[in-house]
N, C-alpha and C. Protein backbone atom coordinates (compact mmCIF):
# COMPACT_ATOMS: atom_id res chain seq x y z
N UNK A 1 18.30 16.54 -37.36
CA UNK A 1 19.05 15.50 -36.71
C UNK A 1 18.13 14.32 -36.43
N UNK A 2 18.29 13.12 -36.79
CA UNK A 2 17.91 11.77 -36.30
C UNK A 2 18.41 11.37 -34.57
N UNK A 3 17.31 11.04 -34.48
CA UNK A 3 18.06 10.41 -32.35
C UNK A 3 17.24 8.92 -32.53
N UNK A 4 18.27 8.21 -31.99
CA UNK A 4 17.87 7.02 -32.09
C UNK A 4 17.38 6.97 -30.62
N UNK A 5 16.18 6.32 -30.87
CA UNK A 5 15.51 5.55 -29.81
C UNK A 5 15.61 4.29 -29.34
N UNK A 6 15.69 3.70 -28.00
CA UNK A 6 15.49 2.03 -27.56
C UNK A 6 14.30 1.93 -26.77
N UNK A 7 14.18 0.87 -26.76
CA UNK A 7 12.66 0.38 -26.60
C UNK A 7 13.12 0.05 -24.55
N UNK A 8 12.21 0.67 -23.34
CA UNK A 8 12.58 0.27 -22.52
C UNK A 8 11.50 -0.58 -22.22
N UNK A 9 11.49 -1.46 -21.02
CA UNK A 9 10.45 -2.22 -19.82
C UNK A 9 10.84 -1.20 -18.44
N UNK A 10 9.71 -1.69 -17.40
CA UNK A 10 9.97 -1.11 -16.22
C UNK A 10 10.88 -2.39 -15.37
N UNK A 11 11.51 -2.05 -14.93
CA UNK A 11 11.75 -2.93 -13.92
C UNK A 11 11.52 -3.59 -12.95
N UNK A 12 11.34 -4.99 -13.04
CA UNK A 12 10.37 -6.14 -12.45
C UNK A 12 11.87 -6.51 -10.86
N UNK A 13 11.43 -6.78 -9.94
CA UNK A 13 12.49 -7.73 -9.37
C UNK A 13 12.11 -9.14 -9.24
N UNK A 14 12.98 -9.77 -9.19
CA UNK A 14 12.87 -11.01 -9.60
C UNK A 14 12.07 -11.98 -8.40
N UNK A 15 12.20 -11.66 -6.87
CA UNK A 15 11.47 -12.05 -5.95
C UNK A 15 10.32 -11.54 -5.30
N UNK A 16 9.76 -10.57 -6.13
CA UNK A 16 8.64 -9.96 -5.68
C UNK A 16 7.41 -10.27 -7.06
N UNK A 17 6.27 -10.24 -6.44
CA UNK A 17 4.94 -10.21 -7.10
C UNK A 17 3.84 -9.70 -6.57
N UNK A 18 3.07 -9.06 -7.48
CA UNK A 18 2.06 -8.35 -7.11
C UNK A 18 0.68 -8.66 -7.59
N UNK A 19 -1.01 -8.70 -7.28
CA UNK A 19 -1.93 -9.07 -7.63
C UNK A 19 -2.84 -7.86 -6.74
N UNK A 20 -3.99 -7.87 -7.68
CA UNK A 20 -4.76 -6.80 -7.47
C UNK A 20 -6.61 -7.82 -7.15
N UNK A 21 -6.95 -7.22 -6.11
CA UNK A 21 -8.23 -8.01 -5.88
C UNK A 21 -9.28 -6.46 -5.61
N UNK A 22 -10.41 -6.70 -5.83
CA UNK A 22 -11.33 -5.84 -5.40
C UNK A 22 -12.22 -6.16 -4.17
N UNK A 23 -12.57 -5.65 -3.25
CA UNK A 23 -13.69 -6.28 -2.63
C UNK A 23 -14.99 -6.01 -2.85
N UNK A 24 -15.63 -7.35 -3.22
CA UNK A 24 -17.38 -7.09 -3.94
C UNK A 24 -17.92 -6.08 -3.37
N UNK A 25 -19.49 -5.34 -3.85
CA UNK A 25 -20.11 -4.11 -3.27
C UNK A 25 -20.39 -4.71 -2.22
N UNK A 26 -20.59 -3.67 -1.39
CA UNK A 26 -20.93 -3.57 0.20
C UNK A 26 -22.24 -2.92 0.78
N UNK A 27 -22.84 -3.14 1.45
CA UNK A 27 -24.10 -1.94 1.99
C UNK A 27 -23.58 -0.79 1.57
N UNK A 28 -22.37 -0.41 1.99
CA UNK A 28 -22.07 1.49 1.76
C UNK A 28 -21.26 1.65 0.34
N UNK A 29 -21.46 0.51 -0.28
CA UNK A 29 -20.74 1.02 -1.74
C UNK A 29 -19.25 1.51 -1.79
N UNK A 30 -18.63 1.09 -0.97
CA UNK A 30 -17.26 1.51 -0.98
C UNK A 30 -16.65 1.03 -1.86
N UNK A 31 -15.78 1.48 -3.04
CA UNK A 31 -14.99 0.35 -3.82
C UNK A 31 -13.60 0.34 -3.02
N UNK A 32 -13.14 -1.02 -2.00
CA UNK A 32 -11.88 -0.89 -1.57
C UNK A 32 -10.92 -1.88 -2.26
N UNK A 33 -9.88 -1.43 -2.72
CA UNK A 33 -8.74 -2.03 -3.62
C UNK A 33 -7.99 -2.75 -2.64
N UNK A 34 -7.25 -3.83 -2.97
CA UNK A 34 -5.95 -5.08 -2.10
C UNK A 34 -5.09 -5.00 -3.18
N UNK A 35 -4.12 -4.18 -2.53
CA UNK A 35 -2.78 -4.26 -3.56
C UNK A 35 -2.02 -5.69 -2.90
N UNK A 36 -1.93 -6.74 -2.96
CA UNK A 36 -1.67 -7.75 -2.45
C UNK A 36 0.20 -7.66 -3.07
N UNK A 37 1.24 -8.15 -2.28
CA UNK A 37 2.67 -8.58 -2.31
C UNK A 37 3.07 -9.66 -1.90
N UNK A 38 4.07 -10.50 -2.61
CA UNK A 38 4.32 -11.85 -2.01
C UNK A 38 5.66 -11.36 -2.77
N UNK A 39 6.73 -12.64 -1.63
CA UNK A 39 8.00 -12.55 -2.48
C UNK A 39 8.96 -12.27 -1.05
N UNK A 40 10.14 -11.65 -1.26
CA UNK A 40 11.00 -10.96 -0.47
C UNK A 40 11.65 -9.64 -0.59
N UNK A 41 11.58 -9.20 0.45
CA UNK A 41 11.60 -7.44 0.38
C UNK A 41 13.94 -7.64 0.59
N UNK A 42 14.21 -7.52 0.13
CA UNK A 42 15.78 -7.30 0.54
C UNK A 42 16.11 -5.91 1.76
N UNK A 43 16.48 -6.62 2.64
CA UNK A 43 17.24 -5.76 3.67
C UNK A 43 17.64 -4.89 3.55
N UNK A 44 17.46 -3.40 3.92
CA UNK A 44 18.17 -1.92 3.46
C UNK A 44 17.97 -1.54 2.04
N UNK A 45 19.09 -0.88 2.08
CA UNK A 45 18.83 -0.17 0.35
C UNK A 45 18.78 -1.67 -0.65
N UNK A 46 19.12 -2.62 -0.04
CA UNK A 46 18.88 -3.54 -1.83
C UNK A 46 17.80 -3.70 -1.50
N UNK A 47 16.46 -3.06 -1.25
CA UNK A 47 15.24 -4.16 -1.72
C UNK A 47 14.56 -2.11 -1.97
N UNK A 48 15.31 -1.31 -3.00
CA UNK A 48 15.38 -0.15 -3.74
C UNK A 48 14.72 -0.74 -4.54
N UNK A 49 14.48 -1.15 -5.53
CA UNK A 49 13.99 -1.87 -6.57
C UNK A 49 12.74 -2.59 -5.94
N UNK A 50 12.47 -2.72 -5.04
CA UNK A 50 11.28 -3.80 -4.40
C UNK A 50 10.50 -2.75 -3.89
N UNK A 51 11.09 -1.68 -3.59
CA UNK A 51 10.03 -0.42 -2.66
C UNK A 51 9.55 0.43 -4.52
N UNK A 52 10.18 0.49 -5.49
CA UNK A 52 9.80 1.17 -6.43
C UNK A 52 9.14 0.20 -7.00
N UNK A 53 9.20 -1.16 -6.70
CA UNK A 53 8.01 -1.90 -7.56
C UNK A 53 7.09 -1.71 -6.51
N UNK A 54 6.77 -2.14 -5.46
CA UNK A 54 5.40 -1.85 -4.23
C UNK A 54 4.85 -0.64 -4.87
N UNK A 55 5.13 0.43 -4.82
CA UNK A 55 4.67 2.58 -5.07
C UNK A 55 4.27 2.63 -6.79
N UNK A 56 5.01 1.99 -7.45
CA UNK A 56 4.38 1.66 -8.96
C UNK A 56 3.44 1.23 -8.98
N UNK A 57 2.96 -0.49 -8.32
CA UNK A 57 1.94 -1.02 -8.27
C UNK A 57 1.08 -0.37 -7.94
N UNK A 58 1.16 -0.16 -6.88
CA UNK A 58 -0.02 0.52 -6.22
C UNK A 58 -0.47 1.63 -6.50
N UNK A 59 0.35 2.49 -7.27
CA UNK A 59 -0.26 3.89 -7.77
C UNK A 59 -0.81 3.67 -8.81
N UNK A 60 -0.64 2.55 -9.73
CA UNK A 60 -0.93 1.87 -10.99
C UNK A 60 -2.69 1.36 -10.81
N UNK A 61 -2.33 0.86 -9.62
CA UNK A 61 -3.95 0.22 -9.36
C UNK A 61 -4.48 1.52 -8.32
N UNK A 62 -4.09 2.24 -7.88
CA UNK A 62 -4.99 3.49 -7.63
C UNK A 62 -5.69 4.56 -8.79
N UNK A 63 -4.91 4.27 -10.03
CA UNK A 63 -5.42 4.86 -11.44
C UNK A 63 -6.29 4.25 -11.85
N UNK A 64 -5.70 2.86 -11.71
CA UNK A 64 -6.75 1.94 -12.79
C UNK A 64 -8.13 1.54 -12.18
N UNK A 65 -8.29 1.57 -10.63
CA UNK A 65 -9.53 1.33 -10.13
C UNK A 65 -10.23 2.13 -9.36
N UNK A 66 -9.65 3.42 -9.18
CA UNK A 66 -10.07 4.49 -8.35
C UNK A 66 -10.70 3.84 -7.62
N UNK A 67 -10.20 3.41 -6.59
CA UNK A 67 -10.98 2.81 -5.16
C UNK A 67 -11.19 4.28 -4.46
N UNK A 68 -12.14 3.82 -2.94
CA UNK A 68 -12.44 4.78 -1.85
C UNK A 68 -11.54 4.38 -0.99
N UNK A 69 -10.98 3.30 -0.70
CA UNK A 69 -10.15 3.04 0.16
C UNK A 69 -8.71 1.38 -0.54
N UNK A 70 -7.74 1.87 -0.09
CA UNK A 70 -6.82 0.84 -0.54
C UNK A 70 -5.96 -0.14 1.09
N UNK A 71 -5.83 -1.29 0.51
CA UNK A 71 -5.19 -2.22 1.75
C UNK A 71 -4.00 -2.66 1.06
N UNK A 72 -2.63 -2.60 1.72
CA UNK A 72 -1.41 -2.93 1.15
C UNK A 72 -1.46 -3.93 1.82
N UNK A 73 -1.41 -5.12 1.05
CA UNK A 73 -1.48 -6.73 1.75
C UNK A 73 0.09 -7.15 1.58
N UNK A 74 0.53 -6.53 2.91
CA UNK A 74 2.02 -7.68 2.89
C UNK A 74 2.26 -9.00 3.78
N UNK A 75 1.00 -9.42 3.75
CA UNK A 75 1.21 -10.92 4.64
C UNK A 75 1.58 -11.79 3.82
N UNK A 76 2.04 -12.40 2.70
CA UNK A 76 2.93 -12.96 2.42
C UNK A 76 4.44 -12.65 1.56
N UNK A 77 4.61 -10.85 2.20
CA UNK A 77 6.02 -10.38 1.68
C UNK A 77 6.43 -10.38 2.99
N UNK A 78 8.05 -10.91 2.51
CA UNK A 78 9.02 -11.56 3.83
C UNK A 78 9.73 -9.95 3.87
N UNK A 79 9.41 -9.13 4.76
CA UNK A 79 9.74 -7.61 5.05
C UNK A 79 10.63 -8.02 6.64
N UNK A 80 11.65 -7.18 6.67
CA UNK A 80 12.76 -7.48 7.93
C UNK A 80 12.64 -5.30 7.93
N UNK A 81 12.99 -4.77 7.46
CA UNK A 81 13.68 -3.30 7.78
C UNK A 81 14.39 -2.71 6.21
N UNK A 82 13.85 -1.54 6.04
CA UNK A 82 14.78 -0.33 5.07
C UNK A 82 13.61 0.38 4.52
N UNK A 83 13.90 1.63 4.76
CA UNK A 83 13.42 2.86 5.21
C UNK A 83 12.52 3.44 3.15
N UNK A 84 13.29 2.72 2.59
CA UNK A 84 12.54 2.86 0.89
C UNK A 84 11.36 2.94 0.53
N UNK A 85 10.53 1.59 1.60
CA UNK A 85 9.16 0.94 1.48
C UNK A 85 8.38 1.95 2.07
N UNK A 86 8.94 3.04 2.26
CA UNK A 86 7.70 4.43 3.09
C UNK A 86 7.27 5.17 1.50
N UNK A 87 8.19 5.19 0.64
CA UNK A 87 7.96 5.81 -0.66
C UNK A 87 6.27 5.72 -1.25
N UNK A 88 5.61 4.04 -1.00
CA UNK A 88 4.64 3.98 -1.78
C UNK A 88 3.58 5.20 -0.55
N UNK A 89 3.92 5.33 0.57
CA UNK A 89 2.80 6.22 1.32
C UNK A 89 2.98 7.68 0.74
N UNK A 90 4.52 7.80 0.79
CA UNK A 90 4.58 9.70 0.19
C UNK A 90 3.75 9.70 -1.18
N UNK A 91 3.89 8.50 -2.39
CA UNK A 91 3.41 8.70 -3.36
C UNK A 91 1.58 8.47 -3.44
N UNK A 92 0.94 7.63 -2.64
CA UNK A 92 -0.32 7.54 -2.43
C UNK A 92 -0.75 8.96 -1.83
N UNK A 93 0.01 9.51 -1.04
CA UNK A 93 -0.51 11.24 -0.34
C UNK A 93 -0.59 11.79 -1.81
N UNK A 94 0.67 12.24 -2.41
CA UNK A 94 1.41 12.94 -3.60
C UNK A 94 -0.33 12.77 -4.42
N UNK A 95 -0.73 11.53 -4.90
CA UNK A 95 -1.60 11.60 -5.65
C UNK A 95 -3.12 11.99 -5.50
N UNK A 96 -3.22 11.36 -3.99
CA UNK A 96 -4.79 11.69 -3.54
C UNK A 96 -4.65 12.92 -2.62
N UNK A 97 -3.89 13.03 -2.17
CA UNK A 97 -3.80 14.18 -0.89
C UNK A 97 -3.73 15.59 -1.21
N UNK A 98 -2.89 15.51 -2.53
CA UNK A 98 -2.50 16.84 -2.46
C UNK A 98 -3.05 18.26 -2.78
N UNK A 99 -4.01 17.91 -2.96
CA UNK A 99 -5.26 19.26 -3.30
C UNK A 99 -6.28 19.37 -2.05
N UNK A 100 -5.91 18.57 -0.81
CA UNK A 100 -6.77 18.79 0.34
C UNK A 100 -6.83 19.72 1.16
N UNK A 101 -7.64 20.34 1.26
CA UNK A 101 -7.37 21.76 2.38
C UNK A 101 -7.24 20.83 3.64
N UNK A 102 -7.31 22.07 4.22
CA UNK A 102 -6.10 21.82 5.77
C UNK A 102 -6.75 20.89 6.87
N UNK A 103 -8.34 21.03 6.49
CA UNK A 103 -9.37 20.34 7.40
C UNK A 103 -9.52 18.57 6.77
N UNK A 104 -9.34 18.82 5.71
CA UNK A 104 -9.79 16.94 4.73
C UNK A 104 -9.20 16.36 5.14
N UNK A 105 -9.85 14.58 5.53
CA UNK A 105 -9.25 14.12 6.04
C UNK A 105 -7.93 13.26 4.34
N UNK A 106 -7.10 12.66 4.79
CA UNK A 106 -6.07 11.93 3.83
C UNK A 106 -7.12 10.58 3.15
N UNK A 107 -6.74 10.51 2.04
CA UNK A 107 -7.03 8.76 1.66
C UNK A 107 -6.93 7.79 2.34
N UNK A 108 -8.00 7.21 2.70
CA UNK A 108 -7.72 5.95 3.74
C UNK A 108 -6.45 4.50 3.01
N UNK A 109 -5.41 4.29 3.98
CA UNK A 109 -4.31 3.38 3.30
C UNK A 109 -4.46 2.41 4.56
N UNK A 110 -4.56 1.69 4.45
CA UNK A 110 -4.15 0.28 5.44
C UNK A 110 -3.61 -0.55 5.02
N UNK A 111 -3.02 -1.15 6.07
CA UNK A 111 -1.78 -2.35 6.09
C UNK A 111 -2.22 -3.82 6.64
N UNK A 112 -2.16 -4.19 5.72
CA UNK A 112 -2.44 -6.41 6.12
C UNK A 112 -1.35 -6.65 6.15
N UNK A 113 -0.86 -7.09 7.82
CA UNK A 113 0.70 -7.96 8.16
C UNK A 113 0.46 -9.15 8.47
N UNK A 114 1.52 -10.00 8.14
CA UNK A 114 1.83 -11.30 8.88
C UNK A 114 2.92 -11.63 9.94
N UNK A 115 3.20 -12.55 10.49
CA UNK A 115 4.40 -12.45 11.10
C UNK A 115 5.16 -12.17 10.05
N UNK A 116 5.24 -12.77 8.66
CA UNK A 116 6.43 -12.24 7.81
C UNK A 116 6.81 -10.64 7.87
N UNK A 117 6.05 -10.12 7.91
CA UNK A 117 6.34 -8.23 7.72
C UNK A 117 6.05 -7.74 8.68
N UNK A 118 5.29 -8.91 10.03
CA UNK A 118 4.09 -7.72 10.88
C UNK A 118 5.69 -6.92 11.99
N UNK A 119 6.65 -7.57 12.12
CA UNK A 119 8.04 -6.84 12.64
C UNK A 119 8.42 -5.53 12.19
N UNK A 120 8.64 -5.91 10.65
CA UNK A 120 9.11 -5.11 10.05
C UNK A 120 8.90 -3.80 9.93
N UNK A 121 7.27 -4.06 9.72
CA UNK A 121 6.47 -2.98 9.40
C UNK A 121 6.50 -1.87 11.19
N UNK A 122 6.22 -2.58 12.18
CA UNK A 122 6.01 -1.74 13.22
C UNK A 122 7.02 -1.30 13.91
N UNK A 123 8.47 -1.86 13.20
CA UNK A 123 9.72 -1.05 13.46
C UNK A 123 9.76 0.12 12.70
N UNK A 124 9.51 0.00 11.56
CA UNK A 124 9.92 1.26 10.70
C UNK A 124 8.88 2.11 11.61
N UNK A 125 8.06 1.99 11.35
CA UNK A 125 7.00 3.08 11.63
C UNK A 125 7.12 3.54 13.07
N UNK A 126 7.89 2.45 13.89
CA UNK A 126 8.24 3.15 15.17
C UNK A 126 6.87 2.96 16.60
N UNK A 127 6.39 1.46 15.93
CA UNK A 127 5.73 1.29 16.85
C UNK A 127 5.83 0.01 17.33
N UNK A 128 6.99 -0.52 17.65
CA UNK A 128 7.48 -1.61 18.36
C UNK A 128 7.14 -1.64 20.12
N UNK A 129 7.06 -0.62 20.37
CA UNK A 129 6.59 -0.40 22.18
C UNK A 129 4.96 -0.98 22.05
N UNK A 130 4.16 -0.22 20.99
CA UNK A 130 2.52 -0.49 20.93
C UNK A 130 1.91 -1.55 21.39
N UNK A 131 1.41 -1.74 22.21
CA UNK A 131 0.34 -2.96 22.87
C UNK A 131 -0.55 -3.45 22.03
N UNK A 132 -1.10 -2.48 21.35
CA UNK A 132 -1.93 -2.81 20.08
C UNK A 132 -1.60 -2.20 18.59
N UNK A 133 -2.04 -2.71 17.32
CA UNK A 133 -2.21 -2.38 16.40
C UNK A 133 -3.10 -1.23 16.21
N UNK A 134 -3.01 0.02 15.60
CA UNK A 134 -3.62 0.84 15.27
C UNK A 134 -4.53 0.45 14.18
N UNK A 135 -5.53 1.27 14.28
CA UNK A 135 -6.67 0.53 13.34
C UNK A 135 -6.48 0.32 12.03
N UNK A 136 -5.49 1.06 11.03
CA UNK A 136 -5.47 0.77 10.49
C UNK A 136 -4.22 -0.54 9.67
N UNK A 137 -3.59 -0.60 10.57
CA UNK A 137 -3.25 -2.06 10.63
C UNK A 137 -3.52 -3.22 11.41
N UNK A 138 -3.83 -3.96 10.42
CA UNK A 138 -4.18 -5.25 10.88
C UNK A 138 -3.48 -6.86 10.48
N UNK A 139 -3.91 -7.65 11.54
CA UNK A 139 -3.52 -8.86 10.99
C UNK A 139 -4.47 -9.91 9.91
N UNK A 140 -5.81 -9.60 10.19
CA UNK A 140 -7.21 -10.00 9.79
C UNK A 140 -7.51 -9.17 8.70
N UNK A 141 -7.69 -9.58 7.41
CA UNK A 141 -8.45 -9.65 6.07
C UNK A 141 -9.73 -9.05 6.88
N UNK A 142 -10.61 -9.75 7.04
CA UNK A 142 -11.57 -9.24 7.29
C UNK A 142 -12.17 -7.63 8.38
N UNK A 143 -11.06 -8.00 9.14
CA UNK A 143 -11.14 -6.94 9.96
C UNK A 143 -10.63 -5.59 9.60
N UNK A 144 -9.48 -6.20 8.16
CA UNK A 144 -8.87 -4.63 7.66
C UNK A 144 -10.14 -4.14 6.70
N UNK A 145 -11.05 -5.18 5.62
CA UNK A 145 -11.34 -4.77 5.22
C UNK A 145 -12.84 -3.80 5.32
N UNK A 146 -13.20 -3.97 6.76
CA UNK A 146 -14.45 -3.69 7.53
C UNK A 146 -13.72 -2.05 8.43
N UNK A 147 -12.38 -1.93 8.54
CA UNK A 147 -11.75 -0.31 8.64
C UNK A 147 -11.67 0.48 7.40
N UNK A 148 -11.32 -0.63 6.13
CA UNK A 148 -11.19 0.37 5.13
C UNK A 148 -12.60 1.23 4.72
N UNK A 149 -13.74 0.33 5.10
CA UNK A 149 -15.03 0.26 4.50
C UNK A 149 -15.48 1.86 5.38
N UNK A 150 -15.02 1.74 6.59
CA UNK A 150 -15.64 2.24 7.18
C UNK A 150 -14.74 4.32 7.09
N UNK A 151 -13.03 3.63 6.74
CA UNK A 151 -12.32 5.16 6.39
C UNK A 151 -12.96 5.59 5.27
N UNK A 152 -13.11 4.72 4.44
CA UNK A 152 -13.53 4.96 3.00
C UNK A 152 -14.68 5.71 3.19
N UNK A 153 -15.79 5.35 3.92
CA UNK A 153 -17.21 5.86 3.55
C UNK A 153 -17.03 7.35 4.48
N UNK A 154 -16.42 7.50 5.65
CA UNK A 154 -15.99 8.75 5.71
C UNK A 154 -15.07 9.81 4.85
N UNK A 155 -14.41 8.78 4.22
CA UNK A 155 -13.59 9.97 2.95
C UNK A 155 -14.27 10.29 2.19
N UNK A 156 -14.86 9.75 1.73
CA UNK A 156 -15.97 9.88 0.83
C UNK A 156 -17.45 11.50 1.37
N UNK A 157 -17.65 10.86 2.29
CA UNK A 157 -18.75 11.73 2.97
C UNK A 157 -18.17 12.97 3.42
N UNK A 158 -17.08 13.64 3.75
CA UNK A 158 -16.78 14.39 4.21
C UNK A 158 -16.97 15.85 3.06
């Protein structure tokens, strides 16, 4: 029997974009990855397509650069709420996590917000009461990337 084949693409959405930065070596040699996002996340289930492009990317550039530590830069993705955008964390565990005994610590993941997402993000996660940001989110580039440096070189060392 013959089966005809078609040629697919992945599916892009049309208001989202993604860019990948490294941060140069460091005293402790950490390689930490910036999955960077710009664009607009759609409200609830329509921004389905925007949470499977975020978890693609980023698992894409967790292959392609094997970092020690990764920063999901959504300070310039316009994020409001829908529960999809947790997918890229189950799939970052799924890939690095899942052969860890019970004591290892997880892959270090941090979050760069802006006011555009910094709402969004600490509703879902359920920390809208919080006085402060947990360390591993931040509003500061620099300051996320001086936590990643520092989860990283403990993931690493452990």
């Amino acid at each position: 029997m013959n089966y005809l084949i078609s040629k697919r693409n992945l599916k892009t959405p049309d208001s989202i974009n993604c860019n990948y930065f490294m941060v140069d070596k460091n005293e402790n040699r950490i390689d930490v990855l910036i999955v960077s996002f710009s664009g607009n996340y759609p409200n609830g289930s329509l921004g389905k397509n925007h949470a499977k492009f975020i978890t693609t990317n980023t698992i894409t550039g967790l292959i392609n650069f094997d970092p020690d530590a990764v920063i999901l830069d959504f300070r310039e993705l316009e994020y409001n709420w829908g529960n999809n955008i947790l997918d890229v964390f189950e799939s970052i565990s799924f890939l690095k996590d899942s052969e860890n005994s019970e004591n290892e610590p997880n892959f270090p993941v941090l979050l760069l917000v802006s006011k555009k997402s910094k709402n969004g993000i600490l509703s879902l996660l359920n920390l809208t009461d919080a006085k402060e940001l947990p360390n591993w989110i931040s509003e500061d580039l620099n300051i996320a990337i001086e936590n990643a440096i520092k989860k990283g070189k403990y993931w690493l060392d452990y």
